[in-house]
Protein backbone atom coordinates (compact mmCIF):
# COMPACT_ATOMS: atom_id res chain seq x y z
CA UNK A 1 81.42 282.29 -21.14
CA UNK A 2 81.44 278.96 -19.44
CA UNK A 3 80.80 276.30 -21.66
CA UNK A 4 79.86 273.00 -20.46
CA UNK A 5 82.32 269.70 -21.49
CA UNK A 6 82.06 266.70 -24.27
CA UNK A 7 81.27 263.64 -22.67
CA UNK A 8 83.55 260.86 -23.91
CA UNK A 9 82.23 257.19 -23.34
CA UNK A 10 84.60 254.42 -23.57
CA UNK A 11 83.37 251.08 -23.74
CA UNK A 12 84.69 248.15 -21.94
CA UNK A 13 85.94 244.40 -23.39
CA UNK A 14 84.55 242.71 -25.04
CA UNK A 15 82.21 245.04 -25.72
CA UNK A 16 81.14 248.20 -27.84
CA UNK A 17 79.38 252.10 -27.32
CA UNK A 18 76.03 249.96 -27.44
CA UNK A 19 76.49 249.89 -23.34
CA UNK A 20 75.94 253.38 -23.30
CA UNK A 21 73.03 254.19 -25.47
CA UNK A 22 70.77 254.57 -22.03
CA UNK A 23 72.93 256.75 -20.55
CA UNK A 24 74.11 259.10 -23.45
CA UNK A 25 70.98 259.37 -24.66
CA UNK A 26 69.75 260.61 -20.95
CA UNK A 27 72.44 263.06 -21.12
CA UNK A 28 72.51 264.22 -24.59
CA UNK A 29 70.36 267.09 -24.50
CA UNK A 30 72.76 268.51 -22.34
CA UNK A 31 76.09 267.38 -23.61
CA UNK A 32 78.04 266.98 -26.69
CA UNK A 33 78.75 263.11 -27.16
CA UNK A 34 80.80 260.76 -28.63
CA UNK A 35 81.58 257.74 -28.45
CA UNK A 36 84.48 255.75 -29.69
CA UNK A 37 84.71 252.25 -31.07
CA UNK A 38 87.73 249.76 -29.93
CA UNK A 39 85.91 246.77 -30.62
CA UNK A 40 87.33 245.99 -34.10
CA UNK A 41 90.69 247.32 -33.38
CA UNK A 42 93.12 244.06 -33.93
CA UNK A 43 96.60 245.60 -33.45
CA UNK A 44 96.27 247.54 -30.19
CA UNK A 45 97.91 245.51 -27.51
CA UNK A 46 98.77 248.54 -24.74
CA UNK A 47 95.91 250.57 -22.90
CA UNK A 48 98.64 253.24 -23.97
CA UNK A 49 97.95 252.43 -27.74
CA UNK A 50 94.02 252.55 -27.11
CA UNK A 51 94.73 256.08 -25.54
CA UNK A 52 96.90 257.55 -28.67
CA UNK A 53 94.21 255.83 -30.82
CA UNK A 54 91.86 258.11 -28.91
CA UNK A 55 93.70 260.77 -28.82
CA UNK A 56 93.98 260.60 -32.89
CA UNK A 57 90.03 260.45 -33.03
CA UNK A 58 89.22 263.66 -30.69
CA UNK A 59 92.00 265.38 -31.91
CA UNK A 60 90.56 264.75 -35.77
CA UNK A 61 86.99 266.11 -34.13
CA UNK A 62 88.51 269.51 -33.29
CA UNK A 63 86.90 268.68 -30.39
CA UNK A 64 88.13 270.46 -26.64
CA UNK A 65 87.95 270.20 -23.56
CA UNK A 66 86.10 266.91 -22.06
CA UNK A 67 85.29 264.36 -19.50
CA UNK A 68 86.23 260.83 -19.97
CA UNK A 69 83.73 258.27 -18.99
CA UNK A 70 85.17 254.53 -18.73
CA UNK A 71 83.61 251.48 -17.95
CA UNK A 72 86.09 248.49 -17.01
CA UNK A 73 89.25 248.75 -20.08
CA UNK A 74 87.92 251.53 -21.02
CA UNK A 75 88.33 253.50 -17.61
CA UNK A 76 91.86 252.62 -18.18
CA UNK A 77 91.98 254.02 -21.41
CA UNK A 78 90.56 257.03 -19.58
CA UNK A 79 93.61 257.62 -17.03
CA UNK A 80 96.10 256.64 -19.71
CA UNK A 81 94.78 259.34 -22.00
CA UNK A 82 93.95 262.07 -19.46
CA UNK A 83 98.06 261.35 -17.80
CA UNK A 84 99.32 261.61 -21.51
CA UNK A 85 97.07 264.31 -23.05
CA UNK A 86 95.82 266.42 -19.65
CA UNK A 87 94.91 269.37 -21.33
CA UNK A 88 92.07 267.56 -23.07
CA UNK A 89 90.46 265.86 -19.73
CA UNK A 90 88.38 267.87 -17.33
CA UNK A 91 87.41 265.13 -15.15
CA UNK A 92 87.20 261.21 -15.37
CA UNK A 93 84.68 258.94 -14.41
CA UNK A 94 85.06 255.12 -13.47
CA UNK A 95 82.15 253.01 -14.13
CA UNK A 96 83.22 249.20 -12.68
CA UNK A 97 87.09 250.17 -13.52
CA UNK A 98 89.88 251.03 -11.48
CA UNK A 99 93.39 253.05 -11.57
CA UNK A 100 95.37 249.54 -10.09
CA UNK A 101 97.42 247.65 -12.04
CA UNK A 102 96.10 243.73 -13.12
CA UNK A 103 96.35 241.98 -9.51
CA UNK A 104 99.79 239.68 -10.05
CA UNK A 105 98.28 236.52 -8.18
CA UNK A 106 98.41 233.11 -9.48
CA UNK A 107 94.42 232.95 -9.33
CA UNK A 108 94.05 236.03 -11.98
CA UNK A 109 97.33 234.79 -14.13
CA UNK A 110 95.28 231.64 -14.21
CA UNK A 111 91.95 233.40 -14.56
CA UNK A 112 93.48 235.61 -17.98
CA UNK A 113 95.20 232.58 -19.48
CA UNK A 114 91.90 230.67 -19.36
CA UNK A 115 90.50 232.97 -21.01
CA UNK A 116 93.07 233.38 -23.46
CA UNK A 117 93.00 229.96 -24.14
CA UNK A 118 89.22 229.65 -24.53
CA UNK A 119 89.68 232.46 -27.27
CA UNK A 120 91.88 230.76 -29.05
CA UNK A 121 90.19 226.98 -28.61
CA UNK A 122 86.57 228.01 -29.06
CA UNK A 123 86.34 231.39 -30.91
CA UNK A 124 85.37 234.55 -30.16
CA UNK A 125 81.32 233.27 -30.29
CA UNK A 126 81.76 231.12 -27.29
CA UNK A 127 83.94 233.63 -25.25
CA UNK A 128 81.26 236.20 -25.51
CA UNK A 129 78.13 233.83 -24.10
CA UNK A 130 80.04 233.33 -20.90
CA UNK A 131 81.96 236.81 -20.42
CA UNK A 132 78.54 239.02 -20.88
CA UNK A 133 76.54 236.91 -18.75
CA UNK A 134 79.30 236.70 -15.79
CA UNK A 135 79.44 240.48 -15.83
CA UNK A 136 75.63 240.79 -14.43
CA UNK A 137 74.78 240.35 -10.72
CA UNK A 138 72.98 237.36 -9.86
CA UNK A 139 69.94 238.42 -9.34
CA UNK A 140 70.14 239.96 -13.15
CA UNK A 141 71.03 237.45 -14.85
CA UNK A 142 67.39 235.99 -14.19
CA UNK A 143 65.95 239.66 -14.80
CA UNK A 144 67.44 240.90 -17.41
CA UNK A 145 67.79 237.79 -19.62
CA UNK A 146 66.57 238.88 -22.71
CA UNK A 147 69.20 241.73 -22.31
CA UNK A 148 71.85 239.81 -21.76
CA UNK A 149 71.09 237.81 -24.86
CA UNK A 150 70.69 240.89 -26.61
CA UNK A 151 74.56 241.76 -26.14
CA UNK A 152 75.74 238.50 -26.55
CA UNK A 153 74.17 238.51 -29.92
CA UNK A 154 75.59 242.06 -30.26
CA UNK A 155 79.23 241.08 -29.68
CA UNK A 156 79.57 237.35 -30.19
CA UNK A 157 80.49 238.26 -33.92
CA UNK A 158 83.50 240.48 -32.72
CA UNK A 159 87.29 239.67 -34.26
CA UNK A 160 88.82 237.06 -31.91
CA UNK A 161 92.18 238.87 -33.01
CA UNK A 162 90.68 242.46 -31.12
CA UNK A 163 89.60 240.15 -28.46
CA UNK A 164 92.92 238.77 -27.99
CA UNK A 165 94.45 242.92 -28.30
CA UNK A 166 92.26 243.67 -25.63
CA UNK A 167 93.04 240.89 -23.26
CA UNK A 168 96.74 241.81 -23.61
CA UNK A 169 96.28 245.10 -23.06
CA UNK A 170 94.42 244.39 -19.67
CA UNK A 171 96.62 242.27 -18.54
CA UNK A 172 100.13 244.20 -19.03
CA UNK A 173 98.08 247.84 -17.75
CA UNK A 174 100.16 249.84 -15.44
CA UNK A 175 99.85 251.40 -12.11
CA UNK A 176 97.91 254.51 -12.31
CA UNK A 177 96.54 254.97 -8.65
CA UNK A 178 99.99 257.21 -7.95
CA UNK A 179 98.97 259.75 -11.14
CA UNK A 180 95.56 260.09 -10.40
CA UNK A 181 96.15 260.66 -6.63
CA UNK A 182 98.25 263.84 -7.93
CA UNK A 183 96.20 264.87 -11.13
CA UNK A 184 94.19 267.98 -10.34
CA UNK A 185 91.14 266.14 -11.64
CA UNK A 186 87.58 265.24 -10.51
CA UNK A 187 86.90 261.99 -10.34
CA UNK A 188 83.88 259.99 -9.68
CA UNK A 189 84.44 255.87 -8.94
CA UNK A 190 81.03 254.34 -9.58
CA UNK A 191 81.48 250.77 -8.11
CA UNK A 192 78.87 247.42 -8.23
CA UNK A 193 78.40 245.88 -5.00
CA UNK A 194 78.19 242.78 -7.13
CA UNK A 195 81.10 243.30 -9.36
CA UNK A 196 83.08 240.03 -10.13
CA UNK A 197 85.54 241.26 -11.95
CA UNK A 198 86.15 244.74 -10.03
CA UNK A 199 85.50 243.43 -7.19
CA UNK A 200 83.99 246.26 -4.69
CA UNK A 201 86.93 246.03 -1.94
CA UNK A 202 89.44 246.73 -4.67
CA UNK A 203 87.04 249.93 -5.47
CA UNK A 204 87.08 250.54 -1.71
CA UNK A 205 90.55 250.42 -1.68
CA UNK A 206 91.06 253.28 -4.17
CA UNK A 207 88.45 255.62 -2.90
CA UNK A 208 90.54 255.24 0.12
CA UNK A 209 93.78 256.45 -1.88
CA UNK A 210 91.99 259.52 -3.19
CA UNK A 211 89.99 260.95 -0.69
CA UNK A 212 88.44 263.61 -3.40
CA UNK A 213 87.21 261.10 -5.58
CA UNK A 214 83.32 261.29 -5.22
CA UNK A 215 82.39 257.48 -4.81
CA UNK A 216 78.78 255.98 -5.67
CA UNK A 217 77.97 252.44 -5.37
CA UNK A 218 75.13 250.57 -7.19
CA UNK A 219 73.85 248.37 -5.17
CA UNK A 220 72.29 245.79 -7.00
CA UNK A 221 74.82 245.73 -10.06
CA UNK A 222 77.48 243.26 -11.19
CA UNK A 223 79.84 244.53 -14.25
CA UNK A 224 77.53 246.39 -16.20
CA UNK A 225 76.13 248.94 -13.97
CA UNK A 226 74.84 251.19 -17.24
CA UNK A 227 72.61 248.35 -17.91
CA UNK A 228 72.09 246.93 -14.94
CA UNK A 229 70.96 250.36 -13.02
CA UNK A 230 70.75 252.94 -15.68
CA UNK A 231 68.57 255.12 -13.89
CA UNK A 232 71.07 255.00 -10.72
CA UNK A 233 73.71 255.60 -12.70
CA UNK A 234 72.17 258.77 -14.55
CA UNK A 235 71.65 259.90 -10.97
CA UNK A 236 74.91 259.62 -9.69
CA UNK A 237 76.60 261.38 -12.97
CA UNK A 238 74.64 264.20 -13.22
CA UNK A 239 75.76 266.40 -10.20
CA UNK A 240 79.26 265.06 -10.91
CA UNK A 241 79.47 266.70 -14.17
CA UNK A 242 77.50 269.77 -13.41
CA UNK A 243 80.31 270.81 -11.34
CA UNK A 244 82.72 270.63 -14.37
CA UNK A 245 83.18 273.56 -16.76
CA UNK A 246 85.17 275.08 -19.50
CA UNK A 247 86.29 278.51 -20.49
């Protein structure tokens, strides 16, 4: 009997499963879900480390076969774990993420040791009120401003230390554009028009290096398209994963 696939939801930085509570709970009468927690995790400096971490928690779930569903870091968590554990991963999907490595330009050297540096100057508080914000379109940061404040208030307590992990881990990701142009995976890249820090020619770019991939773009999103468009989004998963099954 064909059995439908967990849905795993990994969270970006710096941020928690909070992001997804729209979208899992629009999905939940259908799926299995879970959703891991990074956010606290000081000692992980590798996206590979966040993927054996994962791989720990799933395999302590007896859980089986499943789709991985990463926005931003953790859509790189997502193709480390389904290139190191692939008979777990039935499909991926990228929510504002991307299978390139960190661009190595002076502007985004500059742009991660900034915010390195504002970490460790002004605390973890103050690195949250301007990261959340800058992750919204425009437009949303005027709309959805009580939301906004709502996750800064939700993350600005965070441990600078996992912060810091994070950022490291980012910043030293590999390549994985080359593995997930030869996994035998779906994939689905959901990109923001008004993405900042994905910016939507880089998602372009690697819809145009796998030509299966489905690709969806939200129009009117920054960062945070699960917040920003939740309804789009639930639209634009739903077929995706309805074409996955298990035995």
């Amino acid at each position: 009997m064909l059995k439908r696939p967990t849905l795993v939801f990994l969270h970006g930085h710096p941020l928690s499963p909070v992001i997804w509570d729209f979208l899992a709970s629009a999905l939940s009468d259908d799926y299995a879900i879970i959703k891991p927690d990074f956010s606290r995790l000081t000692d992980h400096t590798s996206i590979d480390a966040y993927a054996d971490e994962l791989q720990g928690q799933l395999s302590s779930s007896e859980m089986g076969a499943c789709v991985l569903i990463g926005h931003s870091m953790g859509g790189y968590i997502a193709l480390a774990a389904a290139e190191k554990y692939p008979d777990r991963v039935k499909g991926i999907v990228l929510v504002n993420s991307t299978a390139f490595a960190d661009p190595d330009t002076d502007q985004q050297r500059q742009k991660r040791e900034e915010a390195k540096q504002k970490l460790e100057t002004e605390g973890g508080h103050a690195f949250v009120e301007k990261a959340i914000p800058a992750m919204f379109s425009e437009q949303h940061r005027q709309s959805l401003a009580d939301t906004i404040q709502q996750l800064v208030d939700a993350h600005k307590n965070l441990p600078e230390a996992a912060m810091l992990a994070g950022l490291q881990a980012i910043r030293t990701r590999p390549d994985r554009s080359d593995f997930l142009k030869n996994a035998d995976l779906p994939v689905l890249i959901i990109a923001g028009r008004e993405d900042k820090a994905i910016p939507f020619e880089r998602s372009e770019e690697l819809k145009q290096k796998l030509p299966s991939a489905e690709f969806v773009v939200l129009e009117q999103s920054g960062h945070l398209g699960m917040i920003e468009e939740p309804e789009q989004l639930v639209l634009a998963i739903k077929p995706f994963l309805e074409k996955i099954t298990v035995d």
